[in-house]
N, C-alpha and C. Protein backbone atom coordinates (compact mmCIF):
# COMPACT_ATOMS: atom_id res chain seq x y z
N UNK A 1 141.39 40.52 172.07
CA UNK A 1 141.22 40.23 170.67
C UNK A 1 141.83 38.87 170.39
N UNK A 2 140.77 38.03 169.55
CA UNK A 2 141.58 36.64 169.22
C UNK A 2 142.34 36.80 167.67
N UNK A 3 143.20 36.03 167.74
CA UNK A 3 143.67 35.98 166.49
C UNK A 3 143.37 34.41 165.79
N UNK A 4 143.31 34.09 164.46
CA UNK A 4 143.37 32.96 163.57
C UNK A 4 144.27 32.84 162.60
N UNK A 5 144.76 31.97 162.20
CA UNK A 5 145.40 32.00 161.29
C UNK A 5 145.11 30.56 160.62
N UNK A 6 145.19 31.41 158.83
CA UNK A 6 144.39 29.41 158.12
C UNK A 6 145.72 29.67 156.67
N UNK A 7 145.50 28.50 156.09
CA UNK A 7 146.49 28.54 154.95
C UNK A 7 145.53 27.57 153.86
N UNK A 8 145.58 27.84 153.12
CA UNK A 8 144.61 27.38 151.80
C UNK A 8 145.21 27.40 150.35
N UNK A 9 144.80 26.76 149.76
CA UNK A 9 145.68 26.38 148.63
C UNK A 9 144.40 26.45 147.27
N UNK A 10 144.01 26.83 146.49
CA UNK A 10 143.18 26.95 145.27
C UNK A 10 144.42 26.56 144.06
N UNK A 11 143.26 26.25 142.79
CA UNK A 11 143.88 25.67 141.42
C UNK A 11 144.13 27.31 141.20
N UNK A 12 145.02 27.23 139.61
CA UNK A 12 144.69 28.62 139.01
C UNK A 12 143.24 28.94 138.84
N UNK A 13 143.51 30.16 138.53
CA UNK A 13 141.79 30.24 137.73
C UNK A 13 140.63 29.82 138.41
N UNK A 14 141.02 29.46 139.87
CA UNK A 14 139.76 29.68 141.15
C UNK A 14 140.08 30.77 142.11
N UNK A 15 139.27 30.92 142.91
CA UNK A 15 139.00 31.93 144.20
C UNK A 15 138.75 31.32 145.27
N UNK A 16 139.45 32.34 145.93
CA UNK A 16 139.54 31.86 147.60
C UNK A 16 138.16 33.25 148.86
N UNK A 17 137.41 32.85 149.42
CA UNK A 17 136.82 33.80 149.82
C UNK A 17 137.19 33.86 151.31
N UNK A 18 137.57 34.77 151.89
CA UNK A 18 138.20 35.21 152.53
C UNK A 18 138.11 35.50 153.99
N UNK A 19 137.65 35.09 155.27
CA UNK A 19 136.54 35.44 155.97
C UNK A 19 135.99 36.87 156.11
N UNK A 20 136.56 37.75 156.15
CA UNK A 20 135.66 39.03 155.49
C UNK A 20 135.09 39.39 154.11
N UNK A 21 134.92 38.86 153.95
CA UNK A 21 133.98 38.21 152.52
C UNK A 21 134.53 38.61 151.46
N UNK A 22 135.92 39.14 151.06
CA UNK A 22 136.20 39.10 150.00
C UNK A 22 136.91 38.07 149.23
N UNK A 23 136.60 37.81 147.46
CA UNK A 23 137.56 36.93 147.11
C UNK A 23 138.89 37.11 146.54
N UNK A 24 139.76 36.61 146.63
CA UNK A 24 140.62 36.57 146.23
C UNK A 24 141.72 35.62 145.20
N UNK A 25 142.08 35.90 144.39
CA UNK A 25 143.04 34.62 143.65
C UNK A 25 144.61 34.66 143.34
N UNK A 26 144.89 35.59 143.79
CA UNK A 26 146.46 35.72 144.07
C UNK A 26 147.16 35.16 145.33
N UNK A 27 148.28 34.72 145.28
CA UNK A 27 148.93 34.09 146.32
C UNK A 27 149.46 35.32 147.29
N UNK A 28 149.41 35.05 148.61
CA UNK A 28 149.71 35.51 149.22
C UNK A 28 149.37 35.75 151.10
N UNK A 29 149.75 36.73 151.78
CA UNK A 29 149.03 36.48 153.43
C UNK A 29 147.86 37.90 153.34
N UNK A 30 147.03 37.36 153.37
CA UNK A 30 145.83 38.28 153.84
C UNK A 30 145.50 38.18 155.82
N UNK A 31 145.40 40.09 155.30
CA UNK A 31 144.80 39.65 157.42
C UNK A 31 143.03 40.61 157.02
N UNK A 32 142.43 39.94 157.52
CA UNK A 32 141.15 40.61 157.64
C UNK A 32 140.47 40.80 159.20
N UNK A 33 139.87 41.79 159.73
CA UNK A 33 139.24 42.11 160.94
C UNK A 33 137.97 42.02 160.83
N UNK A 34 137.88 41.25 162.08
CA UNK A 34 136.04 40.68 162.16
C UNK A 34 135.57 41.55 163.29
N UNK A 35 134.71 41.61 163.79
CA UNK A 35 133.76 41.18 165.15
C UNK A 35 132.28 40.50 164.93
N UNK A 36 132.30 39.87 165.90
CA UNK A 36 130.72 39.08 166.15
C UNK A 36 130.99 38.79 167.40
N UNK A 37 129.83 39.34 167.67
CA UNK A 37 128.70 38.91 169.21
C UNK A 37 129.57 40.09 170.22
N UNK A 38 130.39 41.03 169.76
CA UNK A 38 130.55 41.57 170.62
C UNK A 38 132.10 41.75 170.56
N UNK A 39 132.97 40.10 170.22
CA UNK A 39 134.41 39.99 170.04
C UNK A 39 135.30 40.18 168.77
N UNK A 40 135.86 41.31 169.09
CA UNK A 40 137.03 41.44 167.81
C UNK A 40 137.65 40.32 167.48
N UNK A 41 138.36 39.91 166.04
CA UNK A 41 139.09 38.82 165.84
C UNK A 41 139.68 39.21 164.31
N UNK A 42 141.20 38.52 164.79
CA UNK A 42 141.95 39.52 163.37
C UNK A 42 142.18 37.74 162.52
N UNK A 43 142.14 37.28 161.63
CA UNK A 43 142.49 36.41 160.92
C UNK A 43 143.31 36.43 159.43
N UNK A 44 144.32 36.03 159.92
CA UNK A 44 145.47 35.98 158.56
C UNK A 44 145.23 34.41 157.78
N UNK A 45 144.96 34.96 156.66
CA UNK A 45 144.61 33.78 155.51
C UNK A 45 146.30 33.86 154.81
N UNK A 46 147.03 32.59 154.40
CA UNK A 46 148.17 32.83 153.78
C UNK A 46 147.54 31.49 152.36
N UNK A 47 147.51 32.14 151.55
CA UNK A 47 146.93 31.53 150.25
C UNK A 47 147.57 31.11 149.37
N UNK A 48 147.51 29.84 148.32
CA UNK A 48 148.80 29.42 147.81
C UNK A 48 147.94 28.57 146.47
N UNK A 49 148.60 29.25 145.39
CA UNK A 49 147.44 29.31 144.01
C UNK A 49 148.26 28.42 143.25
N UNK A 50 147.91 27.18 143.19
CA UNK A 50 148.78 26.01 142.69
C UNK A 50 148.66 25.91 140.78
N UNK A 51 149.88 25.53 140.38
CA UNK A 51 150.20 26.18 139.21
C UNK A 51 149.35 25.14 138.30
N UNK A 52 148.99 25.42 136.90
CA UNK A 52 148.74 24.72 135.85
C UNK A 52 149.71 24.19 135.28
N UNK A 53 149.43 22.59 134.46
CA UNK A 53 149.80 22.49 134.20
C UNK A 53 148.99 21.36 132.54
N UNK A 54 150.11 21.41 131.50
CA UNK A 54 148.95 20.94 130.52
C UNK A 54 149.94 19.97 129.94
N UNK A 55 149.70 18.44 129.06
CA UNK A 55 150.41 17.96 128.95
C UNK A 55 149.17 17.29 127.73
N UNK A 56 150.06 16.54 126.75
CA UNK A 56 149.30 15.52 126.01
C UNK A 56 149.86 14.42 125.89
N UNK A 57 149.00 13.73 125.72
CA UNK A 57 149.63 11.71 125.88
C UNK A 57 148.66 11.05 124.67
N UNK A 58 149.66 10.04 123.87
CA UNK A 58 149.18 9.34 122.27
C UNK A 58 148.94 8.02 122.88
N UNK A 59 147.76 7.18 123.13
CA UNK A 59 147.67 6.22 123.63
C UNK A 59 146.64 5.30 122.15
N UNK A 60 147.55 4.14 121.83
CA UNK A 60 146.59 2.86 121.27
C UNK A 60 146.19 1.70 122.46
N UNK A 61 145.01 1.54 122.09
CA UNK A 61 144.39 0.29 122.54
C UNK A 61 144.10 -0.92 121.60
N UNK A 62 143.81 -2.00 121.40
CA UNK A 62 143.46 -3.10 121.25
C UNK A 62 142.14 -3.14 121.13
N UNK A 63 141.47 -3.48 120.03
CA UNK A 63 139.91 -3.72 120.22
C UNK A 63 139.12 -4.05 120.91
N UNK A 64 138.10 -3.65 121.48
CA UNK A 64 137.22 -4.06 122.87
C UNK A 64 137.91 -4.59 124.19
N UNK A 65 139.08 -3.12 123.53
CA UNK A 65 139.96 -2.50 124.95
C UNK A 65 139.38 -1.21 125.59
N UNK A 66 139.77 -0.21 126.76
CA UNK A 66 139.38 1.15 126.58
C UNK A 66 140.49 1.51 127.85
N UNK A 67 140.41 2.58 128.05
CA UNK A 67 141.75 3.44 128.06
C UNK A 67 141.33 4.31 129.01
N UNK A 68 141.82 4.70 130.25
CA UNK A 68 141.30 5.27 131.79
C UNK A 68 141.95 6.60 131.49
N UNK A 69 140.86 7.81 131.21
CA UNK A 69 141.33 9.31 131.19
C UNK A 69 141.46 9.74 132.88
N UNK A 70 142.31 10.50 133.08
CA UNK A 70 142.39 11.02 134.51
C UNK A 70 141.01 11.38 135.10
N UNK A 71 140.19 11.91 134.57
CA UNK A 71 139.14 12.32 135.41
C UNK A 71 138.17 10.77 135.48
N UNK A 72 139.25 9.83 135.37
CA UNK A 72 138.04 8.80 136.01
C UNK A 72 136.85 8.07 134.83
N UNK A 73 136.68 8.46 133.28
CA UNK A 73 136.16 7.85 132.59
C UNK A 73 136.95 7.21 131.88
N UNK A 74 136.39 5.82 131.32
CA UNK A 74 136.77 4.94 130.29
C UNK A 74 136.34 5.53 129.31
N UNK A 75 137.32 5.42 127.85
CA UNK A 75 137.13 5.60 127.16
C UNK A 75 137.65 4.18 125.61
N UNK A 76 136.72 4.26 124.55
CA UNK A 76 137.00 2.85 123.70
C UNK A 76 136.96 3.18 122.53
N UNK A 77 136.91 4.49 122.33
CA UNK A 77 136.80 5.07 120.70
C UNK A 77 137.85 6.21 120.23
N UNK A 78 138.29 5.66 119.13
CA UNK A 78 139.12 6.99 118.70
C UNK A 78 138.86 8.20 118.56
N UNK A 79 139.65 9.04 118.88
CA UNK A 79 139.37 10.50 119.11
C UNK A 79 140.34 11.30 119.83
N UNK A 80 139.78 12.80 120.11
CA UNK A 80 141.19 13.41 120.75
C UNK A 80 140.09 13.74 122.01
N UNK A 81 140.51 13.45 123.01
CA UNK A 81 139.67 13.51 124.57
C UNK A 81 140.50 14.99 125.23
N UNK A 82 139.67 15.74 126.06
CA UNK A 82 140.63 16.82 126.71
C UNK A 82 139.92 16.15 128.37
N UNK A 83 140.94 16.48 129.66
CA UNK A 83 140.52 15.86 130.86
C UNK A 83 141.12 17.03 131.73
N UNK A 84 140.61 16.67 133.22
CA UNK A 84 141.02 17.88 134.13
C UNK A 84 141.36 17.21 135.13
N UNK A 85 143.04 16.91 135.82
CA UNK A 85 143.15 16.96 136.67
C UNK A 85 142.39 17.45 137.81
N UNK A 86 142.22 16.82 139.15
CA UNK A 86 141.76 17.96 140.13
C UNK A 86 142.60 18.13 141.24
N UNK A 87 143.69 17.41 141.32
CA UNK A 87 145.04 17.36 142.74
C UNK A 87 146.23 17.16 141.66
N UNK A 88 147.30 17.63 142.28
CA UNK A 88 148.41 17.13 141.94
C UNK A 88 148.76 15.55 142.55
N UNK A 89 147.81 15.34 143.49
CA UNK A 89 148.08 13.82 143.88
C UNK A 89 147.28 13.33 142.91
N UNK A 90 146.70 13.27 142.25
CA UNK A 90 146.01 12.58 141.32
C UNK A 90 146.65 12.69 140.12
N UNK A 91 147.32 13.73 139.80
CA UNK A 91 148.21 13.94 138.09
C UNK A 91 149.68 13.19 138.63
N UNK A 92 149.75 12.67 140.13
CA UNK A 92 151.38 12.14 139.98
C UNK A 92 151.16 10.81 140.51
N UNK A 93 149.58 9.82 140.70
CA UNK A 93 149.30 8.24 140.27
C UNK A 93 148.89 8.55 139.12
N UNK A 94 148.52 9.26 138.15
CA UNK A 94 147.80 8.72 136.73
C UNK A 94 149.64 8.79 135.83
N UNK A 95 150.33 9.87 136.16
CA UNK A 95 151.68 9.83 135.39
C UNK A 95 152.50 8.59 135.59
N UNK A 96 152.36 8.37 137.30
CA UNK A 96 153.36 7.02 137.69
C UNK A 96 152.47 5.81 137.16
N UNK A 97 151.76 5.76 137.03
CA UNK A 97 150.60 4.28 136.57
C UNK A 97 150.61 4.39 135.06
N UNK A 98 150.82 5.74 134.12
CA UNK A 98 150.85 5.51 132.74
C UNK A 98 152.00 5.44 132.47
N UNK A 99 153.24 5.25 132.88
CA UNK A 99 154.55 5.77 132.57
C UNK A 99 154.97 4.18 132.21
């Protein structure tokens, strides 16, 4: 019998599918049992459900200025914008670059 072992990381509020096909969204070590072609194989998934987090920021610009929201669009008009991180490496250059 072979064994595997994987480690995976999902946002909140996503799913992880599992190699025995179930999903899952809680943190934790899953072991699931396979066979194909003949060979048993036990695989431990250890899963790690990375936290939310929500923040708001008051930004002025300058006229036929515009203003870089995290997900990567410019924006040049007043208003209240909502945006989505997608890494924590990405929410800790947009914090260190707006700070």
């Amino acid at each position: 019998m072979q064994h595997f072992s994987q480690t995976a990381s999902i946002c909140a509020n996503d799913s992880f599918l599992l190699p025995g096909g179930t999903y899952v969204n809680t943190a934790g070590t899953y072991t699931d049992n396979a066979s194909a072609n003949g060979c048993d194989s036990t695989w431990t998934t250890t899963l790690n459900v990375l936290p939310t987090y929500n923040f708001s920021q008051t930004a002025s610009i300058c006229a036929n200025d515009s203003f870089l929201l995290p997900g990567g669009t410019y924006i040049n008009a007043a208003g209240t914008y909502t945006d989505n991180f997608t890494s924590a490496k990405w929410l800790r250059f947009y914090l260190d670059y707006h700070s």
